[in-house]
N, C-alpha and C. Protein backbone atom coordinates (compact mmCIF):
# COMPACT_ATOMS: atom_id res chain seq x y z
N UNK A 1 11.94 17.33 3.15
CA UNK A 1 12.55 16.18 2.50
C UNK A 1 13.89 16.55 1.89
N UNK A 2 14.26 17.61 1.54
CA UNK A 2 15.08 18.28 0.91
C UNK A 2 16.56 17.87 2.09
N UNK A 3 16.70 17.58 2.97
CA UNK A 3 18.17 17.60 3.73
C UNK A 3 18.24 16.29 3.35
N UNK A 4 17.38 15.78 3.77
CA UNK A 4 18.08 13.59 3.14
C UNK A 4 18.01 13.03 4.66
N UNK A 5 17.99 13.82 5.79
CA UNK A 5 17.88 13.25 7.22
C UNK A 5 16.68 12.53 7.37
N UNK A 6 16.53 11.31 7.92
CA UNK A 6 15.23 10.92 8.57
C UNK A 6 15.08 11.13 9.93
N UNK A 7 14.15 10.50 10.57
CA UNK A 7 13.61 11.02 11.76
C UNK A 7 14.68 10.66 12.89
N UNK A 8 15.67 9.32 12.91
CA UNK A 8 16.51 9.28 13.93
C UNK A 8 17.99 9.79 13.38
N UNK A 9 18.02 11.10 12.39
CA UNK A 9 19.56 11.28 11.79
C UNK A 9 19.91 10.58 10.68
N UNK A 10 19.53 9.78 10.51
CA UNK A 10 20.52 8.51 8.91
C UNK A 10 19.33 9.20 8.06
N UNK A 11 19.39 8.56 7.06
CA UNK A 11 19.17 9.08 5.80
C UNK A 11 17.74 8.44 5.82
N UNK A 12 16.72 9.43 5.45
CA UNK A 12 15.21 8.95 5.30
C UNK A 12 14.75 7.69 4.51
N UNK A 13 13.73 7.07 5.08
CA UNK A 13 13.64 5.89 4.30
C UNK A 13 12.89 5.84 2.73
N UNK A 14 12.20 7.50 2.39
CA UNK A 14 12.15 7.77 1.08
C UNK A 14 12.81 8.60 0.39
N UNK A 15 14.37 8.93 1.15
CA UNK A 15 15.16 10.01 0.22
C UNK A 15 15.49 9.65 -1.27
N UNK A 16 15.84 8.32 -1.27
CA UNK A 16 16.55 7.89 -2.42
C UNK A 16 15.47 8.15 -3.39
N UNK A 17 13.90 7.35 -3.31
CA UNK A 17 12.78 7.76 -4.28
C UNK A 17 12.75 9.35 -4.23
N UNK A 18 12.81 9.86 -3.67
CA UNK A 18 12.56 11.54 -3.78
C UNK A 18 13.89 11.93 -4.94
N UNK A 19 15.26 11.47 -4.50
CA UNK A 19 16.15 11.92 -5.33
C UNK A 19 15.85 11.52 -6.93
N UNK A 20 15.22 10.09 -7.09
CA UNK A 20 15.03 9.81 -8.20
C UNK A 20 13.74 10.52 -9.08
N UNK A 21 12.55 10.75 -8.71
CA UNK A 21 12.04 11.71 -8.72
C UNK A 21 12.57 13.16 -9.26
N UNK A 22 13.11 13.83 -8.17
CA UNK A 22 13.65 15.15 -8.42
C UNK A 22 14.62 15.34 -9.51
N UNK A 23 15.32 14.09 -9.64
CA UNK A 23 16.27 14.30 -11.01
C UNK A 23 15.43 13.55 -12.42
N UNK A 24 13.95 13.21 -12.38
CA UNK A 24 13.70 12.80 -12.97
C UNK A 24 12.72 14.43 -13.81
N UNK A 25 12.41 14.90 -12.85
CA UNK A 25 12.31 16.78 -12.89
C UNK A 25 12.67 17.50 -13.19
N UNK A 26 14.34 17.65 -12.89
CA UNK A 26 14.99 18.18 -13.29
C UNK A 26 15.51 18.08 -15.09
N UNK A 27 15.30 16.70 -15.55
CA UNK A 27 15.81 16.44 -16.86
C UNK A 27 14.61 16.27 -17.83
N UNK A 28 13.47 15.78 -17.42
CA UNK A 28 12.59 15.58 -18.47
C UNK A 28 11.82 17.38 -18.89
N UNK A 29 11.17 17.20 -20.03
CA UNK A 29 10.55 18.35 -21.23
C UNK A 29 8.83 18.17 -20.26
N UNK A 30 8.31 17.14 -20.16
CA UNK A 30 7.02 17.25 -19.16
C UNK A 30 6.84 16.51 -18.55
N UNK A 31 6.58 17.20 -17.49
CA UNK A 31 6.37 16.65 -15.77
C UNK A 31 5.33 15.24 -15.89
N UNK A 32 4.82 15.09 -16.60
CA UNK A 32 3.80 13.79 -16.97
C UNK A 32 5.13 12.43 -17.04
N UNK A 33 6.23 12.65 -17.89
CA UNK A 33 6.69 11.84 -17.79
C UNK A 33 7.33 11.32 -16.56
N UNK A 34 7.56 11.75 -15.36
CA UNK A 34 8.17 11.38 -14.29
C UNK A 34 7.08 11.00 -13.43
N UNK A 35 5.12 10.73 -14.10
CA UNK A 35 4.20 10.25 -13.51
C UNK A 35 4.63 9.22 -12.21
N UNK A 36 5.38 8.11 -13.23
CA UNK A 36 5.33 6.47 -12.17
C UNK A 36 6.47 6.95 -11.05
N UNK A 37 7.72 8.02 -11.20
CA UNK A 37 8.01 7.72 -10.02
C UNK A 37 7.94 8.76 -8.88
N UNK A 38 6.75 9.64 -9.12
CA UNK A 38 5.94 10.54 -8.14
C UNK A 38 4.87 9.21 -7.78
N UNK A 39 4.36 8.37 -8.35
CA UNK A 39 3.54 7.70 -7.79
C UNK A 39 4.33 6.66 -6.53
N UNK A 40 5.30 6.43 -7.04
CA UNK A 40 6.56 5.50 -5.78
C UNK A 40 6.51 5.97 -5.43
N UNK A 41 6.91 7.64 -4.99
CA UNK A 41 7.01 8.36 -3.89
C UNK A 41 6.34 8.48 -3.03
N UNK A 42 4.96 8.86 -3.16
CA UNK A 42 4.05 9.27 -2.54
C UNK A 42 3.68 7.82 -1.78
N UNK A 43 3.86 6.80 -2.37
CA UNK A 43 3.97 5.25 -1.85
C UNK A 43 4.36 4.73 -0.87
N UNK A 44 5.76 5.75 -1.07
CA UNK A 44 6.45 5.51 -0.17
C UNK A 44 6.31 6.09 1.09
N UNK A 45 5.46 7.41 1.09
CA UNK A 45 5.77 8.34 2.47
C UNK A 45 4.04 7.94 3.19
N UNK A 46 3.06 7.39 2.11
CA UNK A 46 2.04 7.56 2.88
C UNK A 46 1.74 5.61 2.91
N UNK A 47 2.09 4.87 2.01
CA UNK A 47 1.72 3.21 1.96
C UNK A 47 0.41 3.36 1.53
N UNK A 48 -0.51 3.84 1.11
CA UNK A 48 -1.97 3.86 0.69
C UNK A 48 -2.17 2.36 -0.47
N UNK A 49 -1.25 2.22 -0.89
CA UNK A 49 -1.81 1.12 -1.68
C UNK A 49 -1.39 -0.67 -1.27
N UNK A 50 -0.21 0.04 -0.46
CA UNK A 50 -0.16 -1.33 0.77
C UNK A 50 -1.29 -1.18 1.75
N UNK A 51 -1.78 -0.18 2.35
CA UNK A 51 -2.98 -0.41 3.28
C UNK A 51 -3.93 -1.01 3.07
N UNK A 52 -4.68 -0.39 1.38
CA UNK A 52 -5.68 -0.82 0.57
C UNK A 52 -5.57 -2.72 0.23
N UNK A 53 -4.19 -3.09 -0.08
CA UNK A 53 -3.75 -4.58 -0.05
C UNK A 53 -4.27 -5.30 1.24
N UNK A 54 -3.92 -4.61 2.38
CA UNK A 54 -4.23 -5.46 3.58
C UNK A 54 -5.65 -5.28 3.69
N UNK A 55 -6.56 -4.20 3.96
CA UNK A 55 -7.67 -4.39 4.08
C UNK A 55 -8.44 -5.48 3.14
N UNK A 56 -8.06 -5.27 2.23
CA UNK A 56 -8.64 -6.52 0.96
C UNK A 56 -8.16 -7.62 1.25
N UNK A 57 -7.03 -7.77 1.62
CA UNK A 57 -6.87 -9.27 2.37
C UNK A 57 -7.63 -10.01 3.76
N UNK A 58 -7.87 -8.89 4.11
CA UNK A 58 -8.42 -8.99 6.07
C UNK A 58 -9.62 -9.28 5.95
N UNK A 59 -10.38 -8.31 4.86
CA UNK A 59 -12.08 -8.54 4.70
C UNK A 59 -11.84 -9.89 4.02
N UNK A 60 -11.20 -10.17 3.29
CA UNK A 60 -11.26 -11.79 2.73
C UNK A 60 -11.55 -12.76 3.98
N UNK A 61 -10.26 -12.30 4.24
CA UNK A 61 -10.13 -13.65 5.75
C UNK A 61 -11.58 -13.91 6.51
N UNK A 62 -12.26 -12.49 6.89
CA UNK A 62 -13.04 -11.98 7.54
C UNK A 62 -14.32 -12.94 6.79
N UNK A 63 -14.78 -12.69 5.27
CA UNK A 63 -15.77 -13.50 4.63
C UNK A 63 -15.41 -14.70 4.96
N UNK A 64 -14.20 -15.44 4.91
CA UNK A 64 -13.94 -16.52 4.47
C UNK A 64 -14.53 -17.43 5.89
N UNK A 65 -14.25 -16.89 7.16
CA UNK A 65 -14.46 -17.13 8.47
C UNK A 65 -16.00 -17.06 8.37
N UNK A 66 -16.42 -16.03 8.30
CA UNK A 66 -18.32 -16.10 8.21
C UNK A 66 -18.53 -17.09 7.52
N UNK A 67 -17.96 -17.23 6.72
CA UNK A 67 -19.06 -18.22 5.79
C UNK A 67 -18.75 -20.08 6.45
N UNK A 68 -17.47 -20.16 6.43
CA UNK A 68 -17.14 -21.55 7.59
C UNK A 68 -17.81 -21.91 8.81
N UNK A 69 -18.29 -20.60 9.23
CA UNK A 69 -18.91 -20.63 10.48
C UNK A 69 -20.59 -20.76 10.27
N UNK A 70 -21.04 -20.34 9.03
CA UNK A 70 -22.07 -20.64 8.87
C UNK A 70 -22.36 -22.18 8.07
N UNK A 71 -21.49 -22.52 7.24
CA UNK A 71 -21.81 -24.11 6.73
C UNK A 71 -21.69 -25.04 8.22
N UNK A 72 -20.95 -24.29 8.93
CA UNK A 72 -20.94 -25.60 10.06
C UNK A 72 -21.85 -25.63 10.99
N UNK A 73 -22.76 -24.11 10.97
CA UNK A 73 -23.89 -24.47 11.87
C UNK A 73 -25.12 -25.03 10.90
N UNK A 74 -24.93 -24.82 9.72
CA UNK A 74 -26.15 -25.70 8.77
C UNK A 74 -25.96 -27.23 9.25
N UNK A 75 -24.66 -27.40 9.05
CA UNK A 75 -24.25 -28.59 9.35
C UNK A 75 -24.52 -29.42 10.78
N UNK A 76 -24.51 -28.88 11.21
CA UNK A 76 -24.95 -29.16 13.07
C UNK A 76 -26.47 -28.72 13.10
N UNK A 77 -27.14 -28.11 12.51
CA UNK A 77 -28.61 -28.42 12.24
C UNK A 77 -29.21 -29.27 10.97
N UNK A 78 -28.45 -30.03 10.57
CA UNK A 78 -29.10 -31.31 9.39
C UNK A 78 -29.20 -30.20 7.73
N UNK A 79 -28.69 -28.92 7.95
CA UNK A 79 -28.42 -28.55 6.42
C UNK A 79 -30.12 -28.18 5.87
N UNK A 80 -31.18 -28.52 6.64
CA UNK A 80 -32.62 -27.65 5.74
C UNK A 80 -33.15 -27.42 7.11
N UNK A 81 -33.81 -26.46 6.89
CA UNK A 81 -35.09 -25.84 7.73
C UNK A 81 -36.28 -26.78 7.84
């Protein structure tokens, strides 16, 4: 991460968070304080908490579909046993 190149030559798409980071390292007394923007970083290179967003959205969709699909076959059998 250290040159600033990304994968096609221009400048990586998490250099800038890394720079902010690293100078946030360089100046603070403890590394605790530069917590939130090691947490951007790492955000940035792996998306784990955008992934975690979509799956929680998808299984929604996913319930939301089961369950439509089941009132409408109650419904197309008169709703009781």
């Amino acid at each position: 991460m250290a040159s600033g190149f990304g994968i096609h030559g221009g400048k990586g798409r998490c250099y800038d968070t890394w720079m902010d980071f690293s100078e946030c390292m360089s100046r603070c007394a403890v590394p605790g304080e530069c917590a939130a923007l090691r947490e951007d970083y790492f955000e940035c290179l792996h998306h784990r908490k955008e992934y975690s967003r979509i799956n929680a959205i998808n299984k929604e969709k996913e319930r939301r579909a089961a369950a439509e699909n089941t009132g409408a076959k109650e419904e197309k059998s008169g709703g009781h046993h």
